[in-house]
PDB file of N, CA and C in Angstrom:
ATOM      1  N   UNK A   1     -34.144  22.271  22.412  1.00  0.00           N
ATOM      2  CA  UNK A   1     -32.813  22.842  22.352  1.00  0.00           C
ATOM      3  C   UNK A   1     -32.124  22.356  21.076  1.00  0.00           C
ATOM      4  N   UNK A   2     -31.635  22.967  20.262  1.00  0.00           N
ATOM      5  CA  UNK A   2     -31.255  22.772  19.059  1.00  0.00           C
ATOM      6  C   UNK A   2     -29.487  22.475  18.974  1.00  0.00           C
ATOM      7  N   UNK A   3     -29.501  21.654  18.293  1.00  0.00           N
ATOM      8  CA  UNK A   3     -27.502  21.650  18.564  1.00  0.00           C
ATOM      9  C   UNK A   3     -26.774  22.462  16.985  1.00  0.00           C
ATOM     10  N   UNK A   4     -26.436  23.344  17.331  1.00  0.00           N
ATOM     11  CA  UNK A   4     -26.087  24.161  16.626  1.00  0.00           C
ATOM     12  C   UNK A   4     -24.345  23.742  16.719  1.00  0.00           C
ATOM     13  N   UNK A   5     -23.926  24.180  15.452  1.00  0.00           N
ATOM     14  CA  UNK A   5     -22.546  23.789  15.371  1.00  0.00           C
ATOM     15  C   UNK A   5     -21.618  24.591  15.103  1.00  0.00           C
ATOM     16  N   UNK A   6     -20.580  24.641  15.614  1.00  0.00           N
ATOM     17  CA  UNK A   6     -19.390  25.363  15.888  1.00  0.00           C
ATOM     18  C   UNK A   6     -19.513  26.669  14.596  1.00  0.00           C
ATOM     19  N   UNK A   7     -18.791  27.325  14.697  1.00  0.00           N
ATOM     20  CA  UNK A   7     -18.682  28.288  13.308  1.00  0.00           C
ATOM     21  C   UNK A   7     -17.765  27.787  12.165  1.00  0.00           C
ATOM     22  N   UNK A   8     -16.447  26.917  13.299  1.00  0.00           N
ATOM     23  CA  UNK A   8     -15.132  26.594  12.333  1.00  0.00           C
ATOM     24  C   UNK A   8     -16.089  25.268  11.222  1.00  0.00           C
ATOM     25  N   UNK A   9     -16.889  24.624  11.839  1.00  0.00           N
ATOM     26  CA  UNK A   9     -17.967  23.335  11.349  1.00  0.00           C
ATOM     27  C   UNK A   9     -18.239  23.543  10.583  1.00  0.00           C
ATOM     28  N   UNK A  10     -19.393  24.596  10.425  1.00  0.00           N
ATOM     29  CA  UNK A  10     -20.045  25.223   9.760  1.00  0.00           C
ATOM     30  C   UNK A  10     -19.663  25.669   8.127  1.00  0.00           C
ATOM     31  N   UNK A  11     -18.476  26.524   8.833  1.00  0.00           N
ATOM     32  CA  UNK A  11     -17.996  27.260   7.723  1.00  0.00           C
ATOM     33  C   UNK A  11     -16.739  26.660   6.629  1.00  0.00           C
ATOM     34  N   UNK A  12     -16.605  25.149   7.127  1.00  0.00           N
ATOM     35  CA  UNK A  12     -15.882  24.025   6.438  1.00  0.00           C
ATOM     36  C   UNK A  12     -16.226  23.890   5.292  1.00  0.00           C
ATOM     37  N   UNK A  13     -15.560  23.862   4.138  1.00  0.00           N
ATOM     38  CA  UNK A  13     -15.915  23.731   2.799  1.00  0.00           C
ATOM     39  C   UNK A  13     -14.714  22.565   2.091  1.00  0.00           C
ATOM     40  N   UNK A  14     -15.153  21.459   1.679  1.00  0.00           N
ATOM     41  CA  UNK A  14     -14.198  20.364   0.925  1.00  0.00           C
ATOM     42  C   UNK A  14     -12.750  20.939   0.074  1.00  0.00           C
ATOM     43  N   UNK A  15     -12.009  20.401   0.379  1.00  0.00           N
ATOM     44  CA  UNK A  15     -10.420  21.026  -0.398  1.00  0.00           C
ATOM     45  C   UNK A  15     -10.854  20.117  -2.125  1.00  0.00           C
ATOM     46  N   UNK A  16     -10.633  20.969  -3.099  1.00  0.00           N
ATOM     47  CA  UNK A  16     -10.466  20.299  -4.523  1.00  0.00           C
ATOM     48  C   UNK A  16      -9.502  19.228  -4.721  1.00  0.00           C
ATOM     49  N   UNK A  17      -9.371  17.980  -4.669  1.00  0.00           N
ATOM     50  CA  UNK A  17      -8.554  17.162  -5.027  1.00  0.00           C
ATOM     51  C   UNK A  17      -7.919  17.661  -5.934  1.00  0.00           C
ATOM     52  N   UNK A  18      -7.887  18.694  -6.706  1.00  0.00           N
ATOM     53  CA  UNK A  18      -6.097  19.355  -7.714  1.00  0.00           C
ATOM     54  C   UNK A  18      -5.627  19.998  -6.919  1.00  0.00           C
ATOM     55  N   UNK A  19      -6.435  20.512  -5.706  1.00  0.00           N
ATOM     56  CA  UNK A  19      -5.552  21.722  -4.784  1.00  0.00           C
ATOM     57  C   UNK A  19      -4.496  20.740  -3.394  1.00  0.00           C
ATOM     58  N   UNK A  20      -5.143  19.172  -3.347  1.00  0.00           N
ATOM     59  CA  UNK A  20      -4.531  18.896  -2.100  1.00  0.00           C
ATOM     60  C   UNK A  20      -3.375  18.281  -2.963  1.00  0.00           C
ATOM     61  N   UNK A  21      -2.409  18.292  -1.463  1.00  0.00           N
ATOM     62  CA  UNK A  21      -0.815  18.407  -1.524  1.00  0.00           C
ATOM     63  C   UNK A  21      -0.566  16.792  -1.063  1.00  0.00           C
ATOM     64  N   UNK A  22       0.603  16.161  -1.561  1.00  0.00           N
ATOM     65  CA  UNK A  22       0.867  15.307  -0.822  1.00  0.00           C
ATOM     66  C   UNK A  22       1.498  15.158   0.885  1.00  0.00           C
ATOM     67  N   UNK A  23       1.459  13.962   1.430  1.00  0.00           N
ATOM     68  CA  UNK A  23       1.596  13.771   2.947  1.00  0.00           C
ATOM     69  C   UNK A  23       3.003  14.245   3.257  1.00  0.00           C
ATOM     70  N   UNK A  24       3.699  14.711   2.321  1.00  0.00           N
ATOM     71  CA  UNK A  24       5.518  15.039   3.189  1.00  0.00           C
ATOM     72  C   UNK A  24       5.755  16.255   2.838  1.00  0.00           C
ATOM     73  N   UNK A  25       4.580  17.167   2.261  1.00  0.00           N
ATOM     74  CA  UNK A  25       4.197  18.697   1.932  1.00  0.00           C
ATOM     75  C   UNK A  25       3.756  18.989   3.244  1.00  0.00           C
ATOM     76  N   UNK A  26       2.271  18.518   4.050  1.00  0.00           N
ATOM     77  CA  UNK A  26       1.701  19.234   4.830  1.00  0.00           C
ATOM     78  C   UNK A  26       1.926  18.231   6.441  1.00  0.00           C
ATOM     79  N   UNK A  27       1.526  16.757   6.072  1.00  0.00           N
ATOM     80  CA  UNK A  27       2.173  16.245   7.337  1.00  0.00           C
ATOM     81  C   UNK A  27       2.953  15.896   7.898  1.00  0.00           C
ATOM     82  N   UNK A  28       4.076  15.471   6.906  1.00  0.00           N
ATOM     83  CA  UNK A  28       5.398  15.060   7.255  1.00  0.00           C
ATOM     84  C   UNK A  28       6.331  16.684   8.576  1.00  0.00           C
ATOM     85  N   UNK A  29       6.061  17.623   8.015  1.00  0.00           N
ATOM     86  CA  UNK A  29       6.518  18.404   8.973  1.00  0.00           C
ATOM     87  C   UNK A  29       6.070  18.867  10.051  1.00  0.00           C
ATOM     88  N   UNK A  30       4.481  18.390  10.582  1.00  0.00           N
ATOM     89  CA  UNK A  30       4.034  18.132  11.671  1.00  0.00           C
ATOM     90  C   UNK A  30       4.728  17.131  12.733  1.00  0.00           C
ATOM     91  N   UNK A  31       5.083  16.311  12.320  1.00  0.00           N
ATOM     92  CA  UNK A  31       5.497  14.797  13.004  1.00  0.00           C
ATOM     93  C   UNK A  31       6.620  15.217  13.163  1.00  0.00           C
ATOM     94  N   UNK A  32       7.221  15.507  12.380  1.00  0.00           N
ATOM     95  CA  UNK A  32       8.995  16.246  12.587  1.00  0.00           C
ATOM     96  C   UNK A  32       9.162  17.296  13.719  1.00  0.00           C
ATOM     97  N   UNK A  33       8.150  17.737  14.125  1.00  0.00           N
ATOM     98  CA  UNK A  33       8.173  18.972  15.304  1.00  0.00           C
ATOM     99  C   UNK A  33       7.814  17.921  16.253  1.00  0.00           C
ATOM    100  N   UNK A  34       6.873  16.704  16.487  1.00  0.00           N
ATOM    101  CA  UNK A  34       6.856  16.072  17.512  1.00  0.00           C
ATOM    102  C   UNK A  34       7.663  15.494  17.741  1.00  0.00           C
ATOM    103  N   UNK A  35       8.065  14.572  16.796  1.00  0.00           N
ATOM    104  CA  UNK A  35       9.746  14.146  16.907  1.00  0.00           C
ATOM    105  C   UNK A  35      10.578  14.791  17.977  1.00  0.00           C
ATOM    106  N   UNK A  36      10.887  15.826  17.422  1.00  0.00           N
ATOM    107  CA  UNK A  36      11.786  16.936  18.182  1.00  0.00           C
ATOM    108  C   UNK A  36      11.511  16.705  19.978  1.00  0.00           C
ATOM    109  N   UNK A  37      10.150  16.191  20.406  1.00  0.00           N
ATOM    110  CA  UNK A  37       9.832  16.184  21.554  1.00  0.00           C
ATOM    111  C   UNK A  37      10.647  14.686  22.519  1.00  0.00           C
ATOM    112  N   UNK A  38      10.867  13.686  21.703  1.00  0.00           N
ATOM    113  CA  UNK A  38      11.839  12.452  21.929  1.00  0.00           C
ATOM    114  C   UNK A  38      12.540  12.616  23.110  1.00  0.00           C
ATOM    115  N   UNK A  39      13.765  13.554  23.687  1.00  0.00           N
ATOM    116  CA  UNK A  39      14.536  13.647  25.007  1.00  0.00           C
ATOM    117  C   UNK A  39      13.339  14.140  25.804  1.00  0.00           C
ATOM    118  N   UNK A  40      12.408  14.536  25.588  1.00  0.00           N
ATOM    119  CA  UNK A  40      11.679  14.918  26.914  1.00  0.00           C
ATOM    120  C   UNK A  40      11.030  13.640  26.929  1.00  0.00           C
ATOM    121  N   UNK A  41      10.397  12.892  26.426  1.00  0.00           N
ATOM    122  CA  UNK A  41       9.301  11.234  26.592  1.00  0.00           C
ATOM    123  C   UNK A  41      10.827  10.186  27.221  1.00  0.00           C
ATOM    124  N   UNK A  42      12.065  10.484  26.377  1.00  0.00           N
ATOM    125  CA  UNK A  42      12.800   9.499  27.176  1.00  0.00           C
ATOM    126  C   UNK A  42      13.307   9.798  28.252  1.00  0.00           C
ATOM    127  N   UNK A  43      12.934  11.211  29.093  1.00  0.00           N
ATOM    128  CA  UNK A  43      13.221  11.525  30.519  1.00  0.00           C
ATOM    129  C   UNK A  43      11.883  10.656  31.360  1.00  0.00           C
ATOM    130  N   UNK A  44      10.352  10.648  30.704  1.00  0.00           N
ATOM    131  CA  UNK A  44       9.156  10.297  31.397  1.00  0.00           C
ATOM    132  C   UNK A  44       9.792   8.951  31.463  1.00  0.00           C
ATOM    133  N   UNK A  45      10.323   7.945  30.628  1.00  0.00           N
ATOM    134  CA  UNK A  45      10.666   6.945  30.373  1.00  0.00           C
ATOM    135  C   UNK A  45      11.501   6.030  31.376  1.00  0.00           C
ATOM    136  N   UNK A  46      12.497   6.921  32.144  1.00  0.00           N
ATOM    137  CA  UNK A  46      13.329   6.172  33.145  1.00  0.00           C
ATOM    138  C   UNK A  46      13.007   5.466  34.215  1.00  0.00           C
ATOM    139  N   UNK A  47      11.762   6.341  34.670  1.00  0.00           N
ATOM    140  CA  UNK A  47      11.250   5.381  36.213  1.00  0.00           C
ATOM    141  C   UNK A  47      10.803   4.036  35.851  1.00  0.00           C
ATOM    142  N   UNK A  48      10.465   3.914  34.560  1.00  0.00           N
ATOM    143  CA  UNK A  48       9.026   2.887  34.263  1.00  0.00           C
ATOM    144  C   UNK A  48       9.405   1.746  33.415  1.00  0.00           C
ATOM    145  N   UNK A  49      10.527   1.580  32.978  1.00  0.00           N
ATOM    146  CA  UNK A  49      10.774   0.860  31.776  1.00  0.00           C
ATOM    147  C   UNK A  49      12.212   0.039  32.705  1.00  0.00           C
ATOM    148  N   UNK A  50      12.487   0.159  33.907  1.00  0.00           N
ATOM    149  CA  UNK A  50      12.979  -0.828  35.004  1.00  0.00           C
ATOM    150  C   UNK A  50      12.222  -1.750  35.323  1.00  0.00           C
ATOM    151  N   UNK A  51      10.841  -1.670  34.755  1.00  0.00           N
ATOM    152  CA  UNK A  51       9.606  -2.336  35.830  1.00  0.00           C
ATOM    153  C   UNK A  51       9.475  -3.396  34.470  1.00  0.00           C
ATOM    154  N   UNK A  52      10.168  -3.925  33.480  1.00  0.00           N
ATOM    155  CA  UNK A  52       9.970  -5.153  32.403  1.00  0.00           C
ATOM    156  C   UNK A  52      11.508  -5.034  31.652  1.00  0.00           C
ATOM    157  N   UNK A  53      11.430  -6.359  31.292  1.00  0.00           N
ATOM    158  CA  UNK A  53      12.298  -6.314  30.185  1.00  0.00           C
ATOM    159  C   UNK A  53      12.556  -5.490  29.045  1.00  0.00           C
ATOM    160  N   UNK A  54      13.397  -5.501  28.402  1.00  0.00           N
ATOM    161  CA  UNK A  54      13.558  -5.115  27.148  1.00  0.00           C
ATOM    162  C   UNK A  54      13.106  -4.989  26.014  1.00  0.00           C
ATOM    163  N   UNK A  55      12.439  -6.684  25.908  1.00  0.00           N
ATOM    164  CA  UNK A  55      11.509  -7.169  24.574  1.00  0.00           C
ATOM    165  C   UNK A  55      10.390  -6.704  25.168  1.00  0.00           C
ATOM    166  N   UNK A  56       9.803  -6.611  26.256  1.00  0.00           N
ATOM    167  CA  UNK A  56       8.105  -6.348  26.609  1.00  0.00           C
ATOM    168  C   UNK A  56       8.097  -4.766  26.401  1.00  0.00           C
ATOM    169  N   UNK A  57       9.360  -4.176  26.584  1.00  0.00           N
ATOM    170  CA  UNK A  57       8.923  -2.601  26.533  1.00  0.00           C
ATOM    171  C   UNK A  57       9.267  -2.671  24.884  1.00  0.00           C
ATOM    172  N   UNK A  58       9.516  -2.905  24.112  1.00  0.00           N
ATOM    173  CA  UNK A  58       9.596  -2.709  22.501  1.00  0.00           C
ATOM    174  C   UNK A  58       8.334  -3.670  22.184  1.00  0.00           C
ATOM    175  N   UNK A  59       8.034  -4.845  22.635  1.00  0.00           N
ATOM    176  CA  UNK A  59       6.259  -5.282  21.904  1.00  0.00           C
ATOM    177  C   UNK A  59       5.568  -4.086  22.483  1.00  0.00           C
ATOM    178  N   UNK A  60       5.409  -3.734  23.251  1.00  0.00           N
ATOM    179  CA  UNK A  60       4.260  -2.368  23.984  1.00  0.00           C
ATOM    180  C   UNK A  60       4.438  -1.467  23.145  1.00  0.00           C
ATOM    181  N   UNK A  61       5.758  -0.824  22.771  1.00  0.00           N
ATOM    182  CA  UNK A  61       5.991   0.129  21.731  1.00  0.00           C
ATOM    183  C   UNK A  61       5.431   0.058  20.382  1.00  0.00           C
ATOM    184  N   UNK A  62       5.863  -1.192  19.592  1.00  0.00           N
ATOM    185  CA  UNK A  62       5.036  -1.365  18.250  1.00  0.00           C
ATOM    186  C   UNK A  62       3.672  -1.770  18.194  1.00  0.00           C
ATOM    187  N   UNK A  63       3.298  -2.232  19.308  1.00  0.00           N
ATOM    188  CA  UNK A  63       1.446  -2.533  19.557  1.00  0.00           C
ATOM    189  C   UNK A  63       1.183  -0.970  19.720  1.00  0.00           C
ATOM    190  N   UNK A  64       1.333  -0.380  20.471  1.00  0.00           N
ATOM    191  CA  UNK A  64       1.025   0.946  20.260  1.00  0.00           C
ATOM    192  C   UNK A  64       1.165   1.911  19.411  1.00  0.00           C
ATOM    193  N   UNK A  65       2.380   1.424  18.527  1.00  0.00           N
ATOM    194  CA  UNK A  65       2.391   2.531  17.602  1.00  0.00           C
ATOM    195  C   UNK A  65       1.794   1.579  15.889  1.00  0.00           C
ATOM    196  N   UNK A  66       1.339   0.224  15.913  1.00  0.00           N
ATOM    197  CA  UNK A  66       0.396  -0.038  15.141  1.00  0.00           C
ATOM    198  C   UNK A  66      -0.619   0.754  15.367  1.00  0.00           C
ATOM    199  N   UNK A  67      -1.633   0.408  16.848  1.00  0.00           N
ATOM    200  CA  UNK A  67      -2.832   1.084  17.187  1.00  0.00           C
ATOM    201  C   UNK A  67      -3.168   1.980  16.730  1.00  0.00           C
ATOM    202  N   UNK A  68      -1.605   3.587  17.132  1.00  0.00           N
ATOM    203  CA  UNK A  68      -1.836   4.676  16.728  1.00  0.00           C
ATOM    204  C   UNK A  68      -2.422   4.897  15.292  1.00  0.00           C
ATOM    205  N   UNK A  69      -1.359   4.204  14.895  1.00  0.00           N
ATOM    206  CA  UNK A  69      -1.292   4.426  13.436  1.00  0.00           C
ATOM    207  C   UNK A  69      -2.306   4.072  12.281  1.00  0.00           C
ATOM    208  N   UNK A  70      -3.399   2.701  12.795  1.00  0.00           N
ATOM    209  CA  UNK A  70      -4.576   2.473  12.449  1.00  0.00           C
ATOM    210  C   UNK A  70      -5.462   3.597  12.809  1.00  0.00           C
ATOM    211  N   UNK A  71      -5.581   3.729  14.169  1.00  0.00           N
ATOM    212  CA  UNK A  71      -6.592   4.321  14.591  1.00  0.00           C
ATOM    213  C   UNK A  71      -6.410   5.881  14.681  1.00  0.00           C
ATOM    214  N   UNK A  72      -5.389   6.705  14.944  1.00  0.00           N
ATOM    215  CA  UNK A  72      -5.369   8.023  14.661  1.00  0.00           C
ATOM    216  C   UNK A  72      -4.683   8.646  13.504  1.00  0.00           C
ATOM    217  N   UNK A  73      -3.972   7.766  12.978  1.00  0.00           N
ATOM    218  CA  UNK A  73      -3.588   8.536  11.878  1.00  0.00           C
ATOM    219  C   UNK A  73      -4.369   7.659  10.095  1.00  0.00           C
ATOM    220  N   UNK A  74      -4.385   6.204  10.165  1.00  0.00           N
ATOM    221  CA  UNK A  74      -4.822   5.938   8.766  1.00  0.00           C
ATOM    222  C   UNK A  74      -6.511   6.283   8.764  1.00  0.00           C
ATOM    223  N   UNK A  75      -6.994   5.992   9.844  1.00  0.00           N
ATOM    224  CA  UNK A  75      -8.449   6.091   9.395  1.00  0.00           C
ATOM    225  C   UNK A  75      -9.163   7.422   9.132  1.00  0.00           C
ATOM    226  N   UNK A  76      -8.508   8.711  10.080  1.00  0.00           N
ATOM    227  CA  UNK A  76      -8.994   9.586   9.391  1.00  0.00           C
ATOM    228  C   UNK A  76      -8.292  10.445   8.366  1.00  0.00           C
ATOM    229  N   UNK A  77      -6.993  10.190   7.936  1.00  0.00           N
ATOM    230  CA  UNK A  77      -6.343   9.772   6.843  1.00  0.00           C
ATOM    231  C   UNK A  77      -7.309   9.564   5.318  1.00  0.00           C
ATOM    232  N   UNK A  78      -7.555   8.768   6.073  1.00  0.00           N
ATOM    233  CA  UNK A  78      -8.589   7.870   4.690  1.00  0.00           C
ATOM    234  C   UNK A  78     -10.163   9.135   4.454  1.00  0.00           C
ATOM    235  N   UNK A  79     -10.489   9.462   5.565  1.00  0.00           N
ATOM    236  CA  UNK A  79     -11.719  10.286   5.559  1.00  0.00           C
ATOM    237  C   UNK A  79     -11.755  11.438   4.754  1.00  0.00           C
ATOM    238  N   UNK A  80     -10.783  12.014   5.144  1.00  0.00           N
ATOM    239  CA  UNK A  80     -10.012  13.420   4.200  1.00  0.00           C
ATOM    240  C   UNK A  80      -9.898  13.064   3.263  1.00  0.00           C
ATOM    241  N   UNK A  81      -9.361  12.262   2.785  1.00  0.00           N
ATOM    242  CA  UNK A  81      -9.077  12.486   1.273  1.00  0.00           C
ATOM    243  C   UNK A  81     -10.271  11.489   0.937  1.00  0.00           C
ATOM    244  N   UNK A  82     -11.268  11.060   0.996  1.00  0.00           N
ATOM    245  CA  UNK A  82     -12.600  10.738   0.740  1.00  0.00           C
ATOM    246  C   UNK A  82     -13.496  12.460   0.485  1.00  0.00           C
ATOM    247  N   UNK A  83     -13.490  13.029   1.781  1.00  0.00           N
ATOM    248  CA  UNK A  83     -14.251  13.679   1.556  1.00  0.00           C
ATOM    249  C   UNK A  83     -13.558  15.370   1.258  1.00  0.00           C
ATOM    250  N   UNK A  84     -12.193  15.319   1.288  1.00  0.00           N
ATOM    251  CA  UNK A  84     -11.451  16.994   1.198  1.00  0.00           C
ATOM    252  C   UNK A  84     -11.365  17.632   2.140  1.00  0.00           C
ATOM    253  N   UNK A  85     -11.809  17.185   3.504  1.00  0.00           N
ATOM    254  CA  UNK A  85     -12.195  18.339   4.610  1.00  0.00           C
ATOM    255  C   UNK A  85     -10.601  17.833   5.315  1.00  0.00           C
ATOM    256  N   UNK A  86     -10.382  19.327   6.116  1.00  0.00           N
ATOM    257  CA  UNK A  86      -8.901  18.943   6.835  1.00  0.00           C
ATOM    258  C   UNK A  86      -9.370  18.227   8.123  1.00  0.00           C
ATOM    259  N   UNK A  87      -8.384  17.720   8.654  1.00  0.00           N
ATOM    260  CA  UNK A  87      -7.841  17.167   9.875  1.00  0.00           C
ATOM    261  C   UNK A  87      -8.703  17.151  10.978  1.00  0.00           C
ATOM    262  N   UNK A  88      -8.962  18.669  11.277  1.00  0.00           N
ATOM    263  CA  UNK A  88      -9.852  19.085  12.513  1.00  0.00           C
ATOM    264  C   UNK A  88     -11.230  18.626  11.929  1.00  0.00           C
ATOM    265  N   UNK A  89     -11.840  18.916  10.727  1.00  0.00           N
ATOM    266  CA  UNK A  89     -12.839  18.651  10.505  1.00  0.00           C
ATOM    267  C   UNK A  89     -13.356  16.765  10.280  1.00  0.00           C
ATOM    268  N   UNK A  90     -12.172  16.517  10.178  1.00  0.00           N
ATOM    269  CA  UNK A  90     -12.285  15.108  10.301  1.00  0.00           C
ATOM    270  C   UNK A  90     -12.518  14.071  11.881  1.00  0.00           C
ATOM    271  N   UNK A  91     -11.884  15.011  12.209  1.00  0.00           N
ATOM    272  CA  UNK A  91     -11.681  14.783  14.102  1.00  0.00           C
ATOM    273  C   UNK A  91     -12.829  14.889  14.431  1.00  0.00           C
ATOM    274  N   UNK A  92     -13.533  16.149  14.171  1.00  0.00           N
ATOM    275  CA  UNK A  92     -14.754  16.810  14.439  1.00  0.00           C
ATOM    276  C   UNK A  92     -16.114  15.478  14.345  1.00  0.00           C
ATOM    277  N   UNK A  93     -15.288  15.309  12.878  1.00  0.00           N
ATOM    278  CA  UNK A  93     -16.682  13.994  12.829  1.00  0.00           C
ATOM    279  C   UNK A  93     -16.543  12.527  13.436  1.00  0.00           C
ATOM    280  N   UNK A  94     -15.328  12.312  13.890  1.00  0.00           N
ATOM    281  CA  UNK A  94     -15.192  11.175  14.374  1.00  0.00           C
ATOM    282  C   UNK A  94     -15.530  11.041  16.095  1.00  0.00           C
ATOM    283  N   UNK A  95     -14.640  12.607  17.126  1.00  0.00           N
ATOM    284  CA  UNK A  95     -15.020  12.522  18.037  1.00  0.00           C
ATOM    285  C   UNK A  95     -15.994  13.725  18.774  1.00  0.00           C
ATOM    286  N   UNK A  96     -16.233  13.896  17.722  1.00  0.00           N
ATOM    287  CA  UNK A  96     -17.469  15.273  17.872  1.00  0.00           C
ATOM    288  C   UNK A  96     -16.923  16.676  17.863  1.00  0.00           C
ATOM    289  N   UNK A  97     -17.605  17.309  18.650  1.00  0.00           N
ATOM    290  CA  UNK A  97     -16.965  19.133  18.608  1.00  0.00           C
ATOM    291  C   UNK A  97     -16.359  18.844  19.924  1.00  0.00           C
ATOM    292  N   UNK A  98     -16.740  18.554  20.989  1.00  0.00           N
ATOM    293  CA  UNK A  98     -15.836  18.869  21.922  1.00  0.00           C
ATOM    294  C   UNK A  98     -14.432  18.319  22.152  1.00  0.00           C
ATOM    295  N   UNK A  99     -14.574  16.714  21.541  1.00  0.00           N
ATOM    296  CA  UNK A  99     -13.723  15.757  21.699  1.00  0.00           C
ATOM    297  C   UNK A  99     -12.554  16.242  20.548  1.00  0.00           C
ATOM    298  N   UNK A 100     -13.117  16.896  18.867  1.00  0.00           N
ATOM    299  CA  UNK A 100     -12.440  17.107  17.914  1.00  0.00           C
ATOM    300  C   UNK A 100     -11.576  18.166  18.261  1.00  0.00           C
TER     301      UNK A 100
END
């Protein structure tokens, strides 16, 4: 059985480093639409954040949003602009086709 790969995979071709844009061109206004999502996470937020202090729910916050930030956003960050391929195709190689 042969593992054949997606079409979007496939048909991936490297972006020219003169053609890519900087991060507040193409990602900065991604994050700005999640942003926007903030009053709905601080509605999930009310039951659960009675259950510790103050300082333990802000260390949980910046441990997590280090984590994130190593692990989903700088490292394949770093891949892309190594190799030119976008986002998905970077995903693709880190957590495969189904996972990407």
């Amino acid at each position: 059985m042969a593992n054949e790969l997606p079409g979007y995979v496939a048909a991936s071709v490297p972006n020219p480093a003169e053609k890519r844009a900087p991060w507040y061109k193409n990602t900065a206004p991604s994050y700005a639409g999640i942003f926007l999502w903030v009053p709905f996470y601080l509605g999930l937020a009310g039951p659960t954040i009675s259950q510790a202090s103050l300082s333990v729910c802000i260390l949980g916050l910046v441990v997590a949003g280090l984590l994130c930030f190593g692990l989903y956003y700088y490292a394949p960050a770093m891949l892309g602009m190594q190799t030119g391929r976008p986002l998905y195709i970077v995903g693709t190689s880190t957590f495969g086709t189904t996972g990407g």
